[in-house]
N, C-alpha and C. Protein backbone atom coordinates (compact mmCIF):
# COMPACT_ATOMS: atom_id res chain seq x y z
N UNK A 1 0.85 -1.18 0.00
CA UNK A 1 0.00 0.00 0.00
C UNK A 1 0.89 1.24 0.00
N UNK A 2 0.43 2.00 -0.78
CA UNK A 2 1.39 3.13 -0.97
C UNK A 2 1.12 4.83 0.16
N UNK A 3 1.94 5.41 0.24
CA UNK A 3 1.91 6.49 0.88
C UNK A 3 0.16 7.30 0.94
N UNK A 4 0.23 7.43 -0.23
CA UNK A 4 -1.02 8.37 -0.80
C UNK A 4 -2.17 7.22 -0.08
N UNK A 5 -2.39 6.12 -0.19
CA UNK A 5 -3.84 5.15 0.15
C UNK A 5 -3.82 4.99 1.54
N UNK A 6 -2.56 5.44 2.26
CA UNK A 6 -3.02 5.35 3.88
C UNK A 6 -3.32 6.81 4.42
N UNK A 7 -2.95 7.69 3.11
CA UNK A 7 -3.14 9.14 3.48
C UNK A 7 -5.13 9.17 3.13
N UNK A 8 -5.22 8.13 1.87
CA UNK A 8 -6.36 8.39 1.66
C UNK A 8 -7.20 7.83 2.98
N UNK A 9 -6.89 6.83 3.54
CA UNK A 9 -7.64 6.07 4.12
C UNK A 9 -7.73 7.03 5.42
N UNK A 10 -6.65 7.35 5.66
CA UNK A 10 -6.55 8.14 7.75
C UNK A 10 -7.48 9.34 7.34
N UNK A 11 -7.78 9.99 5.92
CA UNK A 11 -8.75 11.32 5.33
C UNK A 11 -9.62 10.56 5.88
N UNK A 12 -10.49 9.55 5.10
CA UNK A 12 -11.70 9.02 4.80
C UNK A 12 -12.13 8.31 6.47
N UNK A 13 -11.25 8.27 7.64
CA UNK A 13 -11.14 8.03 8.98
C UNK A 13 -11.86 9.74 9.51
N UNK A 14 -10.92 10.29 9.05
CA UNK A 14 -11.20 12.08 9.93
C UNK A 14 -12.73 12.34 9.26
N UNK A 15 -12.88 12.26 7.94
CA UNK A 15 -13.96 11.96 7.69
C UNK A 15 -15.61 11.50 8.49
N UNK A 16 -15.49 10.65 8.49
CA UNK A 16 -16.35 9.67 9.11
C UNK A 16 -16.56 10.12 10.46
N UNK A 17 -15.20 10.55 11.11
CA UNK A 17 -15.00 10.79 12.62
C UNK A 17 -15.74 12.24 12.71
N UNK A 18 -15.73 13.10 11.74
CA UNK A 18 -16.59 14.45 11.91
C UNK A 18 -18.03 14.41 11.36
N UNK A 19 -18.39 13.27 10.59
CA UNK A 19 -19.82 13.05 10.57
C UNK A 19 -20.52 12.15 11.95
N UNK A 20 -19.70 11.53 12.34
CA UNK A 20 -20.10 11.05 13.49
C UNK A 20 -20.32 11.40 14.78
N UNK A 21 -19.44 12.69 14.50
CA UNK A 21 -19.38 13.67 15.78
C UNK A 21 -21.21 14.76 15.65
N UNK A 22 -20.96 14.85 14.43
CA UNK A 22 -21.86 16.12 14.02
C UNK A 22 -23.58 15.00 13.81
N UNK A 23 -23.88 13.83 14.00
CA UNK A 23 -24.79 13.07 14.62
C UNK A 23 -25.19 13.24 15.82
N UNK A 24 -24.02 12.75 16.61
CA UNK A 24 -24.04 12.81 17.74
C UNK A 24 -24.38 14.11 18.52
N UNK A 25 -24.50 15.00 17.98
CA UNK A 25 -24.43 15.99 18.02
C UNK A 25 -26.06 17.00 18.27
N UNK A 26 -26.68 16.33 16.91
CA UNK A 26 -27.99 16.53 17.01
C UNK A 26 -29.00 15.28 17.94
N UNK A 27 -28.45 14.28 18.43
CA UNK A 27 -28.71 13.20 19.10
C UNK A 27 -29.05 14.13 20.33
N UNK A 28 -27.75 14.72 20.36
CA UNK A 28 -27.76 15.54 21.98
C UNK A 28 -29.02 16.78 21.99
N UNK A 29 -28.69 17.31 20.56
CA UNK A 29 -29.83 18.67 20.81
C UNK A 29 -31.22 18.18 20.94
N UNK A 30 -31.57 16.96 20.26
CA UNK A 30 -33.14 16.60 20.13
C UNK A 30 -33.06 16.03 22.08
N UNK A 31 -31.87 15.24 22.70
CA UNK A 31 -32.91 15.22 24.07
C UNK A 31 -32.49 16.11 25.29
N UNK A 32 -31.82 17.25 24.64
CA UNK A 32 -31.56 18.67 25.18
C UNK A 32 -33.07 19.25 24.92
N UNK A 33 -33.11 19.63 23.83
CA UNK A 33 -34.14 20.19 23.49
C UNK A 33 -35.56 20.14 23.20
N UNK A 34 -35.53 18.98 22.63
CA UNK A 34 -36.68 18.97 21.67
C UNK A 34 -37.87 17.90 22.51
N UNK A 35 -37.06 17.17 23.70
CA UNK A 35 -38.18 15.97 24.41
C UNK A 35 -38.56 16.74 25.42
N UNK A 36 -39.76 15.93 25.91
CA UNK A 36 -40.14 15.17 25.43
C UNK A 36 -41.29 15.26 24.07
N UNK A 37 -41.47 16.53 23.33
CA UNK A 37 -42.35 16.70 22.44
C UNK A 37 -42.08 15.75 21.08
N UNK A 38 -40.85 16.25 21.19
CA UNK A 38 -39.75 15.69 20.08
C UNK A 38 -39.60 13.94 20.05
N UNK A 39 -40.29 13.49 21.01
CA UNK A 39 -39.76 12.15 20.46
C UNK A 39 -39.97 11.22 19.60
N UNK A 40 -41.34 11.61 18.58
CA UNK A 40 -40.97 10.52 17.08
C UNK A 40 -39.82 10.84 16.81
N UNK A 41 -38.71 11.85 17.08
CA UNK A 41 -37.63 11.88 16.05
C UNK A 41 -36.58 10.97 16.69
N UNK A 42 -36.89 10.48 17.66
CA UNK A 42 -35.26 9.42 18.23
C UNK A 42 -35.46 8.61 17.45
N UNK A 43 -36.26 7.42 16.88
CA UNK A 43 -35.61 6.58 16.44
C UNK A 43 -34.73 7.02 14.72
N UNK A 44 -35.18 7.80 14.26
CA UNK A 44 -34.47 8.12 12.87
C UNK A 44 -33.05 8.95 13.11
N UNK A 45 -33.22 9.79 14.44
CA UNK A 45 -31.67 10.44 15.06
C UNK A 45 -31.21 9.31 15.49
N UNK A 46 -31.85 8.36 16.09
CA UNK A 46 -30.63 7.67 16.73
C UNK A 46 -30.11 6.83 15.53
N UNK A 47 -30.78 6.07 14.96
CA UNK A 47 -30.36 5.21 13.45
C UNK A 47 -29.28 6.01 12.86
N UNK A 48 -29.13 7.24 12.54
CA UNK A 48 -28.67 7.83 11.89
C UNK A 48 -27.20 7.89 12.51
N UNK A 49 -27.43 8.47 13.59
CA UNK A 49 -26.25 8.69 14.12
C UNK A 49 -25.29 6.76 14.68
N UNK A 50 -25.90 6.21 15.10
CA UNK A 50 -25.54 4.73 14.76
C UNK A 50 -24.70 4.50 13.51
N UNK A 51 -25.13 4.54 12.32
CA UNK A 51 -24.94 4.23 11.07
C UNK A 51 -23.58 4.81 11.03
N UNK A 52 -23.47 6.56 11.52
CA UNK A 52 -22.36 7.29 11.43
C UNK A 52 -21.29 6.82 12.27
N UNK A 53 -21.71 6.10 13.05
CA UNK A 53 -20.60 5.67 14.35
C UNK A 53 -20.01 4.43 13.53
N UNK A 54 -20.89 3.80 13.03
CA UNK A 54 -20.46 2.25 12.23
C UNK A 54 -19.44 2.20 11.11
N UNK A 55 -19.56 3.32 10.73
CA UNK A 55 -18.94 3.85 9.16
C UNK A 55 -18.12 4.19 9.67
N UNK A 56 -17.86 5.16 10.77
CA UNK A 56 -16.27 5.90 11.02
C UNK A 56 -15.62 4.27 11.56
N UNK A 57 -16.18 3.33 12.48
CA UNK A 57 -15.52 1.93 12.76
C UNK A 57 -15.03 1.54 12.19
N UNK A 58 -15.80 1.27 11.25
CA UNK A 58 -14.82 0.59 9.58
C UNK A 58 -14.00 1.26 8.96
N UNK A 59 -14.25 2.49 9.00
CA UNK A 59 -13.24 3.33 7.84
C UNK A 59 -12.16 3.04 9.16
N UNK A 60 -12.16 3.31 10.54
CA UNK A 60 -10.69 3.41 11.74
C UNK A 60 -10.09 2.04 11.27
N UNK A 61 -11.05 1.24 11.29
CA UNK A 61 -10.53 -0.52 11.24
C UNK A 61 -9.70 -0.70 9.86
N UNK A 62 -10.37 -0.20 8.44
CA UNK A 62 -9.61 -0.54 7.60
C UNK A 62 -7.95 -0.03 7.64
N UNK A 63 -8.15 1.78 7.89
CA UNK A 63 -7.09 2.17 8.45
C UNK A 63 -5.96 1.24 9.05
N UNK A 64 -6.53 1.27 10.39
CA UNK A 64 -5.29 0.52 11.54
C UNK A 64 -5.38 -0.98 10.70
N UNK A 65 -5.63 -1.81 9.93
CA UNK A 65 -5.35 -2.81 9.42
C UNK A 65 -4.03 -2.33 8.68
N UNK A 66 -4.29 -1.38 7.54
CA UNK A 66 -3.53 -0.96 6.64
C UNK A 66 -2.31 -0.16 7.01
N UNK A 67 -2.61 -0.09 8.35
CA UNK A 67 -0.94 0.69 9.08
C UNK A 67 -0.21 -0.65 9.82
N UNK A 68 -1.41 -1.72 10.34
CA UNK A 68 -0.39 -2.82 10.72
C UNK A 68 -0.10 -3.62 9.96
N UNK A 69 -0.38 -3.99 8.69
CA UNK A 69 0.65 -4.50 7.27
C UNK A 69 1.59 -4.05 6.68
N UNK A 70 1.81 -2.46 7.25
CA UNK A 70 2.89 -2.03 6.84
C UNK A 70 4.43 -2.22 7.32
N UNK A 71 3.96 -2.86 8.51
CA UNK A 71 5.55 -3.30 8.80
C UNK A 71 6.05 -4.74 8.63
């Protein structure tokens, strides 16, 4: 694996890691804010933000795979 595909991969990590943050994020404002009126919206915030947590996992995992084959 070359320089550039672990650069791509640790991007596509920071990536994931700031959509997952910015989920989590509105997770917090809907039961800051919005409950208990707000609560049809947990299950589609929480799914959502799930999904985002799952994706940054895999993108960290492919990563740290692809940094421990490198030696």
């Amino acid at each position: 694996m070359t320089s550039e595909d672990l650069k791509a991969l640790e991007k596509a990590v920071k990536v994931a890691k700031r959509i997952a943050s910015e989920k989590a994020g509105e997770l917090h404002d809907l039961v800051e804010d919005k409950l208990p009126a707000g609560y049809e919206q947990i299950p589609l915030v929480a799914q959502t933000t799930y999904d985002a947590c799952k994706a940054w996992e895999e993108a960290n995992q492919r990563y740290q795979t692809a940094l421990a084959n490198q030696d």
